[in-house]
C-alpha atoms as a PDB file:
ATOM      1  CA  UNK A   1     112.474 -56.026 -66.746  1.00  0.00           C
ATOM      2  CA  UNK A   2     116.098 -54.826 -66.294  1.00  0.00           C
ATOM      3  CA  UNK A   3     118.000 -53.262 -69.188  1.00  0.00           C
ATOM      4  CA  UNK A   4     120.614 -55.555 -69.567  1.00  0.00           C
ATOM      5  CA  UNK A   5     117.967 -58.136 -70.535  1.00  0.00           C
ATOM      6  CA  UNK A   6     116.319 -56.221 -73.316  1.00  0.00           C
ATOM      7  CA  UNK A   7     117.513 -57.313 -76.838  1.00  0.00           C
ATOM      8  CA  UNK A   8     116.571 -55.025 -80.524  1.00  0.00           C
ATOM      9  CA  UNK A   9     114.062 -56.853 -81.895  1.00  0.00           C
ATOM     10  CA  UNK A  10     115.440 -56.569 -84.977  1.00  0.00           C
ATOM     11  CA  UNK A  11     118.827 -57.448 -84.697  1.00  0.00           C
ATOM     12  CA  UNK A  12     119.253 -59.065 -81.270  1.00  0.00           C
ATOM     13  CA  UNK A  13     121.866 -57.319 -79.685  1.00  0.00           C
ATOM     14  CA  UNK A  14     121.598 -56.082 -76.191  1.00  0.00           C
ATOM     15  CA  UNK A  15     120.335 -52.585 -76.349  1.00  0.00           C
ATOM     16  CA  UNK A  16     121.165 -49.649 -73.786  1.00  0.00           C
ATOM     17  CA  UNK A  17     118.259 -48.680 -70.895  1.00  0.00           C
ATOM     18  CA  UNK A  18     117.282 -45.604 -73.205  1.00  0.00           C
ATOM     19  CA  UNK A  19     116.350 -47.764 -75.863  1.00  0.00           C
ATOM     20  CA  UNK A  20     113.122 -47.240 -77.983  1.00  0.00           C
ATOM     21  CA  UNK A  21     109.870 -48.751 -76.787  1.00  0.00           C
ATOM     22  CA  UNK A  22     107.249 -49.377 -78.744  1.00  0.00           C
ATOM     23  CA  UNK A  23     104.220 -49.847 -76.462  1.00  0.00           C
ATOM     24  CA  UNK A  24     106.211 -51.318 -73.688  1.00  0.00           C
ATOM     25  CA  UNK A  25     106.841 -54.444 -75.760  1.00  0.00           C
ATOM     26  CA  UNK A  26     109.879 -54.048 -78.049  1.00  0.00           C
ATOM     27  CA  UNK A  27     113.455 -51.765 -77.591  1.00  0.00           C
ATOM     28  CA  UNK A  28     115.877 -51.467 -80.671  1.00  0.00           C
ATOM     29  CA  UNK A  29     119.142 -50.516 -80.599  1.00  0.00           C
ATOM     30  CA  UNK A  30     118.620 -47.730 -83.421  1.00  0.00           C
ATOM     31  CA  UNK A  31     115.687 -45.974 -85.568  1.00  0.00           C
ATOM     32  CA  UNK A  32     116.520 -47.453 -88.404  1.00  0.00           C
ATOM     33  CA  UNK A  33     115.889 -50.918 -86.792  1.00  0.00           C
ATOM     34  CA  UNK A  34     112.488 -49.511 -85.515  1.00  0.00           C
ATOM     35  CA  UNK A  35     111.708 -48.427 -89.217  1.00  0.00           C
ATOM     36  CA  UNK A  36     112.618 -51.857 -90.517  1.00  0.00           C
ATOM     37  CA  UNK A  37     110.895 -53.779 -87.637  1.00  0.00           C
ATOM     38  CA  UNK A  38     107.665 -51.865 -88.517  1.00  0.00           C
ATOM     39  CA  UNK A  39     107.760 -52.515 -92.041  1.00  0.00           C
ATOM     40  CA  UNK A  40     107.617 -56.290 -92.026  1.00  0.00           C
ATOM     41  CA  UNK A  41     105.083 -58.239 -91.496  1.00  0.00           C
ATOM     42  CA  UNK A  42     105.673 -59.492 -87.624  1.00  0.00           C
ATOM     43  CA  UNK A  43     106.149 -55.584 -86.952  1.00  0.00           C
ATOM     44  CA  UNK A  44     102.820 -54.536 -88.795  1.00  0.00           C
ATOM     45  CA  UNK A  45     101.362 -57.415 -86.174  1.00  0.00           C
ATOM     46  CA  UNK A  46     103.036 -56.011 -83.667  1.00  0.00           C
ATOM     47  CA  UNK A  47     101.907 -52.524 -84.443  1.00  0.00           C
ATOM     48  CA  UNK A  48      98.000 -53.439 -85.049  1.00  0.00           C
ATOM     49  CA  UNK A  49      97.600 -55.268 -82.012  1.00  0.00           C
ATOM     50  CA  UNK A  50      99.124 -52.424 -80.184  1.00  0.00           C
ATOM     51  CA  UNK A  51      97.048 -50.076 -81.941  1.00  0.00           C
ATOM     52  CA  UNK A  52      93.834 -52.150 -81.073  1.00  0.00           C
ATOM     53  CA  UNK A  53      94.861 -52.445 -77.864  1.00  0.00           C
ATOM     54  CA  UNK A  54      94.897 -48.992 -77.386  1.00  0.00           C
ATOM     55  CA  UNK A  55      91.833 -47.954 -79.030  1.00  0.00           C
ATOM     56  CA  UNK A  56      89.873 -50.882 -76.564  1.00  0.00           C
ATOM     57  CA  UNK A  57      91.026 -48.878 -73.879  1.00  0.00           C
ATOM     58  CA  UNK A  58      90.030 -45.434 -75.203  1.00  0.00           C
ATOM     59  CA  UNK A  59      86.649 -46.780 -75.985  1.00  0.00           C
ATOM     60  CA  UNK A  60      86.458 -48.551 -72.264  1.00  0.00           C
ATOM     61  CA  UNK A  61      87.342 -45.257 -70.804  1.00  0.00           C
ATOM     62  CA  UNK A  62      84.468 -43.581 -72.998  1.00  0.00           C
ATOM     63  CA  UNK A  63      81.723 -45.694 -71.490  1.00  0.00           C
ATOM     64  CA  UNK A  64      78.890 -43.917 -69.599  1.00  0.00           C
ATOM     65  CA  UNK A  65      76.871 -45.984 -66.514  1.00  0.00           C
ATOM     66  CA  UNK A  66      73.865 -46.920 -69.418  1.00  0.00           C
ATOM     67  CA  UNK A  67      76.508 -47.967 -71.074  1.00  0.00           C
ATOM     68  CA  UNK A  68      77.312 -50.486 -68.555  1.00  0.00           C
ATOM     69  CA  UNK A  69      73.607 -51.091 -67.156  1.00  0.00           C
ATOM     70  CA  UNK A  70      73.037 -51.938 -70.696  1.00  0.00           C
ATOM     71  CA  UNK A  71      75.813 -54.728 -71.037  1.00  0.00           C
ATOM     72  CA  UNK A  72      74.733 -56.008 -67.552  1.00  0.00           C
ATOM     73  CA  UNK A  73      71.295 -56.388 -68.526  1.00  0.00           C
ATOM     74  CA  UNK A  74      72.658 -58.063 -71.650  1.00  0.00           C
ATOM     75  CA  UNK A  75      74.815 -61.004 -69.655  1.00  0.00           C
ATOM     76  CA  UNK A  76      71.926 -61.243 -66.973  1.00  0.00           C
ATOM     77  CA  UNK A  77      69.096 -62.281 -70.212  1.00  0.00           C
ATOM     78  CA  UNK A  78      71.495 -64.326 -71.788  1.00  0.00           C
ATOM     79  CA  UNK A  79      72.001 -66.180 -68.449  1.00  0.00           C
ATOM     80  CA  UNK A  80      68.231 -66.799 -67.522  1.00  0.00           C
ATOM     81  CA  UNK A  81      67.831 -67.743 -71.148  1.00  0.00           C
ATOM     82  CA  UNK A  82      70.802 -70.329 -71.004  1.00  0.00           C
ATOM     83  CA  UNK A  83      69.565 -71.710 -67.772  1.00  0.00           C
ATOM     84  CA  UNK A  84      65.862 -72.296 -68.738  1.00  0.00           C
ATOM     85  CA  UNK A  85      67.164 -73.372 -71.844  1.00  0.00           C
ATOM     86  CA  UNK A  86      69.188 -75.990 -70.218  1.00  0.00           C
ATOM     87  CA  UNK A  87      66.202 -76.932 -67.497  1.00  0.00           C
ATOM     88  CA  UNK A  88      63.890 -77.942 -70.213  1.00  0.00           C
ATOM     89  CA  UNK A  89      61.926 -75.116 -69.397  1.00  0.00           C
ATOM     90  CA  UNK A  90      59.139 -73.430 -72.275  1.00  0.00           C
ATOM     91  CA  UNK A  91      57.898 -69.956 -72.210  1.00  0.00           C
ATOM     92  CA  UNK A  92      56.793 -68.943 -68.701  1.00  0.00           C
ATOM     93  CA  UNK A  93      53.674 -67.469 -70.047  1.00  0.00           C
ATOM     94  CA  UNK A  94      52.143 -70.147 -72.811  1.00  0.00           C
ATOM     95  CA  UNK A  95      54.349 -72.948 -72.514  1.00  0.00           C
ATOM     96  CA  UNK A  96      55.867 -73.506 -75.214  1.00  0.00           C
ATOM     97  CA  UNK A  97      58.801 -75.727 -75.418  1.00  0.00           C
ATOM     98  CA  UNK A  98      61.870 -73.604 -76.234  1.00  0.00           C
ATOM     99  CA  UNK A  99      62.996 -76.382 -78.572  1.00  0.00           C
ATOM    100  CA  UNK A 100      59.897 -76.456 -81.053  1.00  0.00           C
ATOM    101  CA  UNK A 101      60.789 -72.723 -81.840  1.00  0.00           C
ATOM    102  CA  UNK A 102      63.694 -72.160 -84.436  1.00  0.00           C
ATOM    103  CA  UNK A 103      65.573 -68.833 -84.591  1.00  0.00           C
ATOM    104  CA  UNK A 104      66.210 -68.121 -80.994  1.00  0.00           C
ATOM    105  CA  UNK A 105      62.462 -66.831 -80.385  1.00  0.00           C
ATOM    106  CA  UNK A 106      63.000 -66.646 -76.684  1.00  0.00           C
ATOM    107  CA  UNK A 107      63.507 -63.405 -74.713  1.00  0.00           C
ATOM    108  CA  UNK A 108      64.541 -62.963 -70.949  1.00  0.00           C
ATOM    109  CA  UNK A 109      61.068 -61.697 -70.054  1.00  0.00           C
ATOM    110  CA  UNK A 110      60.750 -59.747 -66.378  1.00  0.00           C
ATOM    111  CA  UNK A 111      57.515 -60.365 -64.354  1.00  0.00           C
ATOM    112  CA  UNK A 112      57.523 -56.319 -62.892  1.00  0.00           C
ATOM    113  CA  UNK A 113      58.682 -54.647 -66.135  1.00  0.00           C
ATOM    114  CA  UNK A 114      62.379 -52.849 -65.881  1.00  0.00           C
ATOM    115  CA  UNK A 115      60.083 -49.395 -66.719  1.00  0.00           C
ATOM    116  CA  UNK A 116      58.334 -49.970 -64.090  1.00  0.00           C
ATOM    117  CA  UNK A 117      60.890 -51.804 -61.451  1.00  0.00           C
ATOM    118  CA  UNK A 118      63.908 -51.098 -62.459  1.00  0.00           C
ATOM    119  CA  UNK A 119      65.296 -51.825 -58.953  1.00  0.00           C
ATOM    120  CA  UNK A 120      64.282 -55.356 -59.992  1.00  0.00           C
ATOM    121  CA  UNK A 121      66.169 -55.919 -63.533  1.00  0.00           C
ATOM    122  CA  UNK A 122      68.471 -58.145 -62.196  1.00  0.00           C
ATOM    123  CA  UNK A 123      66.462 -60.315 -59.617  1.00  0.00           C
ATOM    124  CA  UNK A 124      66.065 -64.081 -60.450  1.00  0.00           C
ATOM    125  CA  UNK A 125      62.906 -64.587 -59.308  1.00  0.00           C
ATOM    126  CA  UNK A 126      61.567 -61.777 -61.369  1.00  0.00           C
ATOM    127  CA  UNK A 127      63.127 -62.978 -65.170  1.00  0.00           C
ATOM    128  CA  UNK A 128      62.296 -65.952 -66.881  1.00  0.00           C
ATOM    129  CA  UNK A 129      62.836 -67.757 -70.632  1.00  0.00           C
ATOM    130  CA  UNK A 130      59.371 -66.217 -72.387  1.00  0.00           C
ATOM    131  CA  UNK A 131      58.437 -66.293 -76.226  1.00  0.00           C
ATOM    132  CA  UNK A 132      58.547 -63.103 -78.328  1.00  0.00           C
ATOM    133  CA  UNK A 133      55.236 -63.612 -78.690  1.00  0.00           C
ATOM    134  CA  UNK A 134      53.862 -63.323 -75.137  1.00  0.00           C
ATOM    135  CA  UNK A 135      57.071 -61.132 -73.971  1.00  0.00           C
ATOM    136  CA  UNK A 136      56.797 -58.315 -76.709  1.00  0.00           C
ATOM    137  CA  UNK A 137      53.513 -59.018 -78.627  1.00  0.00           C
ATOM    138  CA  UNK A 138      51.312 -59.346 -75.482  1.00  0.00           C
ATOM    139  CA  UNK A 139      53.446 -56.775 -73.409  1.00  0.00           C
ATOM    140  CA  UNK A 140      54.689 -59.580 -71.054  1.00  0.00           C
ATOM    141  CA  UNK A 141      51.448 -61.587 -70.812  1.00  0.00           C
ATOM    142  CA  UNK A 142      51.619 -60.907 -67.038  1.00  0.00           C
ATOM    143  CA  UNK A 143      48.307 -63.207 -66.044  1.00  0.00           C
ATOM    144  CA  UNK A 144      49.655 -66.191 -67.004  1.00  0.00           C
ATOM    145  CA  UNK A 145      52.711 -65.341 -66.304  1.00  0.00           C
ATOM    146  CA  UNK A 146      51.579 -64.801 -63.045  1.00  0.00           C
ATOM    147  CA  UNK A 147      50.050 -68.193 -62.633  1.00  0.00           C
ATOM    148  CA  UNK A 148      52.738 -69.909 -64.167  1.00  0.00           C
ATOM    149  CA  UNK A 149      55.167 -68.320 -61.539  1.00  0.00           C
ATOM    150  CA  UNK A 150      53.497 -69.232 -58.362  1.00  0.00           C
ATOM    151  CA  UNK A 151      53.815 -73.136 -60.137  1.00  0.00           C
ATOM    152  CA  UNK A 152      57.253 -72.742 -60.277  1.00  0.00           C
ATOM    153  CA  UNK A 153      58.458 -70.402 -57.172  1.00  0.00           C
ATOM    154  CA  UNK A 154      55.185 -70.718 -54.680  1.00  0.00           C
ATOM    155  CA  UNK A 155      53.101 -67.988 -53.468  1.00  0.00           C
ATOM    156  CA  UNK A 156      54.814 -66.280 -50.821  1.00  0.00           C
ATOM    157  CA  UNK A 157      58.081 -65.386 -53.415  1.00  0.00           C
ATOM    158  CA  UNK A 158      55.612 -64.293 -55.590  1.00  0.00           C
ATOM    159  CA  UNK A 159      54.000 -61.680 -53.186  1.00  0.00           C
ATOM    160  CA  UNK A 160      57.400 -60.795 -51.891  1.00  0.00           C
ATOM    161  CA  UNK A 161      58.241 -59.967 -55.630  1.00  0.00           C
ATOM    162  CA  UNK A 162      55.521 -57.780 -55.891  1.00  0.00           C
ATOM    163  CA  UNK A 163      55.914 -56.111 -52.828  1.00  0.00           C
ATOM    164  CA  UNK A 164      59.292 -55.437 -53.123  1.00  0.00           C
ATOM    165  CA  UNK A 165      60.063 -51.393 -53.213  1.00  0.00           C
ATOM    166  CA  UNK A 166      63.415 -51.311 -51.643  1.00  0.00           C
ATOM    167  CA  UNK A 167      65.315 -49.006 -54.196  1.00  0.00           C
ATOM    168  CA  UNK A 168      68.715 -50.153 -55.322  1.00  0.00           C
ATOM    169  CA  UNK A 169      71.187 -47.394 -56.599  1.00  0.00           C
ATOM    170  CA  UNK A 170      73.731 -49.284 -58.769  1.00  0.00           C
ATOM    171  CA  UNK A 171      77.339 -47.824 -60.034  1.00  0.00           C
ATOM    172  CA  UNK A 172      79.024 -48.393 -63.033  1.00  0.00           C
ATOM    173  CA  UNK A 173      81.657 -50.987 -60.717  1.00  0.00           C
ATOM    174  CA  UNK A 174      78.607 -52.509 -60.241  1.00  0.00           C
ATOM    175  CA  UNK A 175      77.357 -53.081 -63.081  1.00  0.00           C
ATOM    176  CA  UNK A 176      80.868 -54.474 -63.857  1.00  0.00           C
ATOM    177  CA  UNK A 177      80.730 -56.750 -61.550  1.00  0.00           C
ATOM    178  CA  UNK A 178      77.020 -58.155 -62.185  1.00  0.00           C
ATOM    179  CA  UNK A 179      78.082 -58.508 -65.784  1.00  0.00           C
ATOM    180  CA  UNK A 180      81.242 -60.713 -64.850  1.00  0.00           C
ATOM    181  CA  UNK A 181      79.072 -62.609 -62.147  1.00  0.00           C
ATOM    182  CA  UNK A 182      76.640 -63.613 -64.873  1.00  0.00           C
ATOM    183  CA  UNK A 183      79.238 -64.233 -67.442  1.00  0.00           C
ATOM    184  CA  UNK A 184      80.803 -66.966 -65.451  1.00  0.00           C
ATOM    185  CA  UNK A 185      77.369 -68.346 -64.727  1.00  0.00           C
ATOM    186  CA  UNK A 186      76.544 -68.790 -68.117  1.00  0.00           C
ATOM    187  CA  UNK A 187      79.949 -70.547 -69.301  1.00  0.00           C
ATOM    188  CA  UNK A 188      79.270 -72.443 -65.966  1.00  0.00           C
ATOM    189  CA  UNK A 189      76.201 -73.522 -66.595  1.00  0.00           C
ATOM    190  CA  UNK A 190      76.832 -74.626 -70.544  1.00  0.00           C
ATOM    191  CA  UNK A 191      80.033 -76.389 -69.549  1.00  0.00           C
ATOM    192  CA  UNK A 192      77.737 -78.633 -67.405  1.00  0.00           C
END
């Protein structure tokens, strides 16, 4: 923006290039308007959501890789929950219908464990909509599980599943971007 644009926000008149800024948003063409500007109630606004602003960014540049793994993970479950929600589709394991249970019983239940294949957390084929009861209670109830997946994907994805060793060294930019993926699958998929 070129100086000769920039007005005080307080008073309107065209203020010099040397002007003061307040977070790259306002110039005023004195302190005293600055003062004044930050003591009403549009300036407090102003000043908060500058503030907040700020701090978002100090806490983004804070975050470790778990950090992001974890907030992957969290957007991948919530995606294969939304889409067997949306299929019709009951717990993997038992069967049950995800609309008899109240209280958002459901978890994002993995076939090969995330302890145990982590390289694996965010395959499709290897997460599915399963009841608390079978996914935490019963540690995954993995035989029926098991059976119930060959129904649904066929044998040979099944075996390739469990054979699958290849190991997969993520990023934090990737886990980024597999958290935005599954974000816009999700409001995809529930705008449908």
């Amino acid at each position: 923006m070129k100086s000769t644009n920039r007005r005080c926000a307080q008073c309107r008149k065209k203020v010099p290039a040397e002007s003061a800024v307040i977070g790259g948003l306002r110039s005023f063409c004195s302190v005293e308007h600055l003062l004044e500007f930050t003591r009403s109630d549009r300036g407090k606004k102003v000043v908060k959501q500058a503030v907040r602003r700020e701090t978002k960014k100090a806490k983004e540049r804070l975050k470790t890789k778990s950090d992001y793994r974890r907030e992957a993970q969290a957007a991948f479950n919530a995606y294969v929950r939304g889409r067997d929600e949306i299929a019709g589709r009951g717990c993997i394991s038992c069967g049950i219908p995800s609309k008899t249970v109240h209280g958002g019983a459901f978890d994002a239940g993995h076939y090969r464990s995330r302890g145990s294949a982590p390289h694996l957390a965010f395959h499709l084929w290897n997460c599915h909509l399963q009841c608390v009861k079978c996914n935490r209670y019963l540690s995954g109830n993995v035989a029926d599980y098991r059976i119930n997946l060959i129904k649904r994907l066929g044998i040979e994805r099944v075996e390739q599943l469990e054979s699958d060793n290849r190991p997969r060294n993520y990023t934090a930019d990737d886990y980024q971007r597999i958290k935005r993926i599954f974000m816009r699958r999700l409001r995809a998929i529930k705008l449908k």
